[in-house]
N, C-alpha and C. Protein backbone atom coordinates (compact mmCIF):
# COMPACT_ATOMS: atom_id res chain seq x y z
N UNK A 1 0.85 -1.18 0.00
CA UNK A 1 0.00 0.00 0.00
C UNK A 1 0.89 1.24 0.00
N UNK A 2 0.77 2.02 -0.74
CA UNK A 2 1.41 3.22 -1.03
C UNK A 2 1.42 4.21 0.41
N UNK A 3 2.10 5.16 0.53
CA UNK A 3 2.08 5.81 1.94
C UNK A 3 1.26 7.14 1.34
N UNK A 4 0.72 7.81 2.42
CA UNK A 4 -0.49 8.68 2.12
C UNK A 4 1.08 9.75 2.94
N UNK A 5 1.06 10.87 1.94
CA UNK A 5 2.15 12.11 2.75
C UNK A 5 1.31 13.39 2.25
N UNK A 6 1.43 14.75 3.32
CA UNK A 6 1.04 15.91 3.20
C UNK A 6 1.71 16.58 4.19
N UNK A 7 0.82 17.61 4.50
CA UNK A 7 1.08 18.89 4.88
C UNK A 7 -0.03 19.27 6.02
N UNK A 8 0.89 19.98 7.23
CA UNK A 8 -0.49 20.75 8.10
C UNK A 8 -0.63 22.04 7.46
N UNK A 9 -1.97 22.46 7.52
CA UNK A 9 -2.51 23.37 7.06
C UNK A 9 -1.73 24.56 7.41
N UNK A 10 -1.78 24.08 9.52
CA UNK A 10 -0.93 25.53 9.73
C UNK A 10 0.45 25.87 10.10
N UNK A 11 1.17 24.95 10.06
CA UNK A 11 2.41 25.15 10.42
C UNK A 11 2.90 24.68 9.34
N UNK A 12 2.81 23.75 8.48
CA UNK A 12 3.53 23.44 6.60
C UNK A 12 4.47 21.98 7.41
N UNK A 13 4.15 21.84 8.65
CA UNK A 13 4.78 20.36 9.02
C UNK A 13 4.37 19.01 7.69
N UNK A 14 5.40 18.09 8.11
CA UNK A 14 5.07 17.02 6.99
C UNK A 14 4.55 16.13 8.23
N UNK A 15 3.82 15.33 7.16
CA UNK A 15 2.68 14.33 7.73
C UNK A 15 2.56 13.21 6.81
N UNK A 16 3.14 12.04 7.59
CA UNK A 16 2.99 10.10 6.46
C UNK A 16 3.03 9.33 7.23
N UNK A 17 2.01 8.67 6.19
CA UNK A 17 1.34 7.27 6.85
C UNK A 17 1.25 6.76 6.31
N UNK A 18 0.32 4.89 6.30
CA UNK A 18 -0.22 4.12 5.68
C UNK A 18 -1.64 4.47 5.37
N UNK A 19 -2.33 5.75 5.49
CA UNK A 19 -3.47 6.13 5.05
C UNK A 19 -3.83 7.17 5.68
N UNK A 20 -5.02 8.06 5.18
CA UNK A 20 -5.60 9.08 4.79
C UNK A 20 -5.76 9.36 6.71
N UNK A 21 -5.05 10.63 7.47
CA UNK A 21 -5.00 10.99 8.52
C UNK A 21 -6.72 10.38 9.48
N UNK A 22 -6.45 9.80 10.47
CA UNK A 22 -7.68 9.72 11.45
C UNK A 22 -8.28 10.85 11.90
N UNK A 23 -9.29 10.77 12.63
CA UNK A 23 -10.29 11.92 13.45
C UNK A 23 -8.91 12.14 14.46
N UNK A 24 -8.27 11.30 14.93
CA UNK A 24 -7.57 11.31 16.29
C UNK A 24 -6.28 11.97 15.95
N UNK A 25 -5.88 12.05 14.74
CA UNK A 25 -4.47 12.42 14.05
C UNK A 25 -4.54 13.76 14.51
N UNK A 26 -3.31 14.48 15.27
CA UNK A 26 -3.01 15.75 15.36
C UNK A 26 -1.44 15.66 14.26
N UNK A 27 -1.30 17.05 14.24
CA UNK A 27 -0.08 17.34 13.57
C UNK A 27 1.24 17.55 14.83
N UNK A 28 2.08 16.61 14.77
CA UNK A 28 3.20 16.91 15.69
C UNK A 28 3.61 17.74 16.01
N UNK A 29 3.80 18.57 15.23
CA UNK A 29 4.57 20.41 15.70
C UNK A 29 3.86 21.08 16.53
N UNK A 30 1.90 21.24 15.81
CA UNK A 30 1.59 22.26 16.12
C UNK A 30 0.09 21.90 17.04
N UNK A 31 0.04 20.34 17.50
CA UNK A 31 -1.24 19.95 17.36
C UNK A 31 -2.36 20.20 16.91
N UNK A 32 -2.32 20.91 15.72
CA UNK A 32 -3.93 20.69 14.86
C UNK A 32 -4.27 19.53 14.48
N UNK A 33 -5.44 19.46 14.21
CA UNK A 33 -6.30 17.99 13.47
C UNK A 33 -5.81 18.16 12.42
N UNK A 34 -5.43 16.75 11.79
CA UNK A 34 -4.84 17.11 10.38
C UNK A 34 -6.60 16.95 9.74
N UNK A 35 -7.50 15.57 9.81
CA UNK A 35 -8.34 15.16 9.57
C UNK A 35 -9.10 16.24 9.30
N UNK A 36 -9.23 17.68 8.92
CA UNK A 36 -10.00 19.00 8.34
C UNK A 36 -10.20 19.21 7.47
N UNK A 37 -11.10 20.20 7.36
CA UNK A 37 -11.75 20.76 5.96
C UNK A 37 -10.10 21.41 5.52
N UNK A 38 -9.40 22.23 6.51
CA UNK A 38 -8.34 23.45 6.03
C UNK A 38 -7.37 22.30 5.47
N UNK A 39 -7.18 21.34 5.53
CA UNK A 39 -6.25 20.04 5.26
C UNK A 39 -6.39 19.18 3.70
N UNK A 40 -7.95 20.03 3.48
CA UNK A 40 -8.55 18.71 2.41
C UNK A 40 -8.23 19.17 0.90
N UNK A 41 -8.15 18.47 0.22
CA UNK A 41 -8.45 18.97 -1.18
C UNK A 41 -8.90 19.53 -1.70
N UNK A 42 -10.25 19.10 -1.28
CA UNK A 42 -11.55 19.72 -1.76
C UNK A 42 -12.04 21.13 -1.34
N UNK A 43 -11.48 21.28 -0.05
CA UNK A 43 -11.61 22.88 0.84
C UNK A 43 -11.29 23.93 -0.28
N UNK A 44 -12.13 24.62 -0.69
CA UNK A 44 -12.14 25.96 -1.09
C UNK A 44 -13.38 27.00 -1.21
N UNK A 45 -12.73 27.96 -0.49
CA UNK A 45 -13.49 28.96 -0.07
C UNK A 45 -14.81 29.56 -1.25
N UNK A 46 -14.46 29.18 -2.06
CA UNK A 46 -15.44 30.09 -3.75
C UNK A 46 -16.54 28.85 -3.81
N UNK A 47 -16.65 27.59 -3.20
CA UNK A 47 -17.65 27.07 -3.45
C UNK A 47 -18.77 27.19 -2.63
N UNK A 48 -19.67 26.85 -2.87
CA UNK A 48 -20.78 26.24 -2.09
C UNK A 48 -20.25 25.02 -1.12
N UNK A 49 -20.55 25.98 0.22
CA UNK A 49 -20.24 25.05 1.51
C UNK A 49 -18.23 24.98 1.60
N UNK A 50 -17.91 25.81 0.95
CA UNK A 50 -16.53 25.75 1.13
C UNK A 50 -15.95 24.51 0.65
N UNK A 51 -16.12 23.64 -0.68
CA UNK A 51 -15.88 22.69 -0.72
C UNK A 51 -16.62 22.38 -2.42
N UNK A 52 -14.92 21.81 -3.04
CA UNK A 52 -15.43 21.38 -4.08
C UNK A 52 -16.64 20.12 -4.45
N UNK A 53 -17.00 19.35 -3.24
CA UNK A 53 -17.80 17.93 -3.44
C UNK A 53 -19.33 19.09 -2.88
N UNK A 54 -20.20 19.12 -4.05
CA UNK A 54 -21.12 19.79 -3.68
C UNK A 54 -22.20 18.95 -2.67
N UNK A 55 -22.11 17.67 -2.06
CA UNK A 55 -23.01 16.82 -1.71
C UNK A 55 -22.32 16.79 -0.29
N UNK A 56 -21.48 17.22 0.11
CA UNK A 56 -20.79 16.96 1.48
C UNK A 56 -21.74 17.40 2.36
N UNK A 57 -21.81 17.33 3.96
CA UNK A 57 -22.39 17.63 5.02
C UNK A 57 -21.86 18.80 4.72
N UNK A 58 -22.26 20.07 5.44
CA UNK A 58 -22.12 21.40 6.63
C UNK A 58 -20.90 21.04 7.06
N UNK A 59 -20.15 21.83 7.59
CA UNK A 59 -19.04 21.55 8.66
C UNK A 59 -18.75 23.22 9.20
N UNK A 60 -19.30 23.47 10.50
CA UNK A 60 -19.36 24.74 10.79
C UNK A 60 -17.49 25.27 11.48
N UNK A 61 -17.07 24.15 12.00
CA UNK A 61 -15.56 24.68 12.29
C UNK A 61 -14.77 23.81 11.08
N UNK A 62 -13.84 24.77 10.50
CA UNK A 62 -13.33 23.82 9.49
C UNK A 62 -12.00 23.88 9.70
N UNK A 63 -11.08 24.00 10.67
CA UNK A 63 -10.15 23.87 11.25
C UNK A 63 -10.03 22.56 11.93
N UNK A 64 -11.06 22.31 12.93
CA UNK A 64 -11.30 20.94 13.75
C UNK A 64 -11.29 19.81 12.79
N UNK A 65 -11.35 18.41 13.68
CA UNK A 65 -11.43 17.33 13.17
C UNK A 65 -12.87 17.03 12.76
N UNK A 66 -13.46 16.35 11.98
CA UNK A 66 -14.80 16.18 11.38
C UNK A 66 -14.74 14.82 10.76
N UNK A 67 -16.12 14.10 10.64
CA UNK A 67 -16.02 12.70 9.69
C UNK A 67 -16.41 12.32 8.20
N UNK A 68 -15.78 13.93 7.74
CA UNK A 68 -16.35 13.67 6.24
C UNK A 68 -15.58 12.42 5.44
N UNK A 69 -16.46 11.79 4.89
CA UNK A 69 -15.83 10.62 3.99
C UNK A 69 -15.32 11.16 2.74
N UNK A 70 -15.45 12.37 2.34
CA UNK A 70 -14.67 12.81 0.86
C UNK A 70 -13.23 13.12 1.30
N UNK A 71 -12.50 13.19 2.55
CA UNK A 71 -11.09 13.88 2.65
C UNK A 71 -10.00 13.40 2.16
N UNK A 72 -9.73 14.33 1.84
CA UNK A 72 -8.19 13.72 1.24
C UNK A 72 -6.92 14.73 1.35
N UNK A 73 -6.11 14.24 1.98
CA UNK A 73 -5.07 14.85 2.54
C UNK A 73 -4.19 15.83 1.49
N UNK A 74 -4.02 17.12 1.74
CA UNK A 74 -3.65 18.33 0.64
C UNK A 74 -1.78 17.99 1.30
N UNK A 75 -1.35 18.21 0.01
CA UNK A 75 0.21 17.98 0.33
C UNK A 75 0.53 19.82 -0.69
N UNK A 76 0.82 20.43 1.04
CA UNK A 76 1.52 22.12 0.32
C UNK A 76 2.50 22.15 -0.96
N UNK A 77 2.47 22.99 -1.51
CA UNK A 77 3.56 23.35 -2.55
C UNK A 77 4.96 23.78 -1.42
N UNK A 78 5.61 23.60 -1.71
CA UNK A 78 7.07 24.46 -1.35
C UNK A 78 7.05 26.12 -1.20
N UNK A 79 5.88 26.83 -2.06
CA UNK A 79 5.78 27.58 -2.07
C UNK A 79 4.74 28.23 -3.12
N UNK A 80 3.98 29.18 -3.41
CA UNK A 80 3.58 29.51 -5.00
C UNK A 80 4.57 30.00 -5.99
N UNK A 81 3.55 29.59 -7.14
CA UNK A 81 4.21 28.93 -8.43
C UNK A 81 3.96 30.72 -8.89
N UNK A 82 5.43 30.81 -9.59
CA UNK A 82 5.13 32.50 -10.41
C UNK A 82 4.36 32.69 -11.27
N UNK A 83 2.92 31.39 -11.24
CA UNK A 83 1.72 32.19 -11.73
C UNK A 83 0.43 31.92 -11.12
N UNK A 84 0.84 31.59 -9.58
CA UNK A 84 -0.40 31.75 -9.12
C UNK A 84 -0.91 33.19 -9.21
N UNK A 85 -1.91 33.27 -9.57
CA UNK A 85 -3.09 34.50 -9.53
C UNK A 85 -3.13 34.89 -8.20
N UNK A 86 -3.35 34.32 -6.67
CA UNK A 86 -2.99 34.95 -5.47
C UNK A 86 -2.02 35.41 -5.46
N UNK A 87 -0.55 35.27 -5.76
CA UNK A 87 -0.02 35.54 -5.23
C UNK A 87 0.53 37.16 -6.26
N UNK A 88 0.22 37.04 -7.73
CA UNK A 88 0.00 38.07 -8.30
C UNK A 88 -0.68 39.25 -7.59
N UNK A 89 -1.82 38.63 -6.91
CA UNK A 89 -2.70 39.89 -6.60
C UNK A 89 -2.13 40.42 -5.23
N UNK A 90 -1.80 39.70 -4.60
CA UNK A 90 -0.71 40.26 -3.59
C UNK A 90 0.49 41.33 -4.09
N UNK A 91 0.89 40.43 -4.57
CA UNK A 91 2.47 41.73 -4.90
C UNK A 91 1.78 43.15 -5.67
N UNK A 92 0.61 42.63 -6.50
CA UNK A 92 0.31 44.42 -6.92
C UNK A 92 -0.47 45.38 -5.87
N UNK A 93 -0.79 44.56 -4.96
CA UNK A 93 -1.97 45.37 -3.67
C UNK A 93 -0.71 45.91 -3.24
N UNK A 94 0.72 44.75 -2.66
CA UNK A 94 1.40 45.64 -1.81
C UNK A 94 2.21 46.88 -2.68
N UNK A 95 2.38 46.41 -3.81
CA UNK A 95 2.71 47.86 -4.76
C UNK A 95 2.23 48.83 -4.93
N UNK A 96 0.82 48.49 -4.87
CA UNK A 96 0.17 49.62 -4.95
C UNK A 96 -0.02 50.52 -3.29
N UNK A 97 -0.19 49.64 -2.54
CA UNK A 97 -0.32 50.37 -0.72
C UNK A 97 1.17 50.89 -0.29
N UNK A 98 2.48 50.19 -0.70
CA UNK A 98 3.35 50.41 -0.60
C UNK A 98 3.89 48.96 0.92
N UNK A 99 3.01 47.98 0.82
CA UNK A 99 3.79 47.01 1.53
C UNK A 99 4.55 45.93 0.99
């Protein structure tokens, strides 16, 4: 079985296993739940319900641990790519405010 590896949401700690983080899984560094919406794939803010799987439950804290069956563990970039669009719109806000 292949090893399941990612990322905590909030500290960018690495995280591997033999499968997809438990309810009980904290992140070593920083103890967050890895098992979260902020952790998942599917987590994004522009959808309906914060989440690309339009059929998922509600999940009112999406930091915490939860038992959605769609999760799947988000493995961070190193950093953004010189064409993410966020990070574009950043450097011209702070150009333009002067930060």
């Amino acid at each position: 079985m292949p090893r399941v590896e990612g990322n905590c949401w909030k500290c960018g700690a690495a995280w591997s296993g033999e499968s997809q983080p438990g309810r009980a899984d904290e992140c070593a560094k920083c103890q967050m739940d890895l098992r979260s919406c902020m952790n998942c794939v599917h987590h994004d803010v522009r959808y309906h319900n914060e989440c690309r799987i339009p059929e998922t439950e509600i999940v009112r804290d999406r930091e915490r641990a939860n038992f959605c069956e769609q999760f799947a563990l988000k493995v961070l970039a190193e950093g953004p790519s010189p064409d993410d669009p966020v990070d574009k719109a950043r450097k011209r806000l702070d150009k333009l405010f002067g930060g």
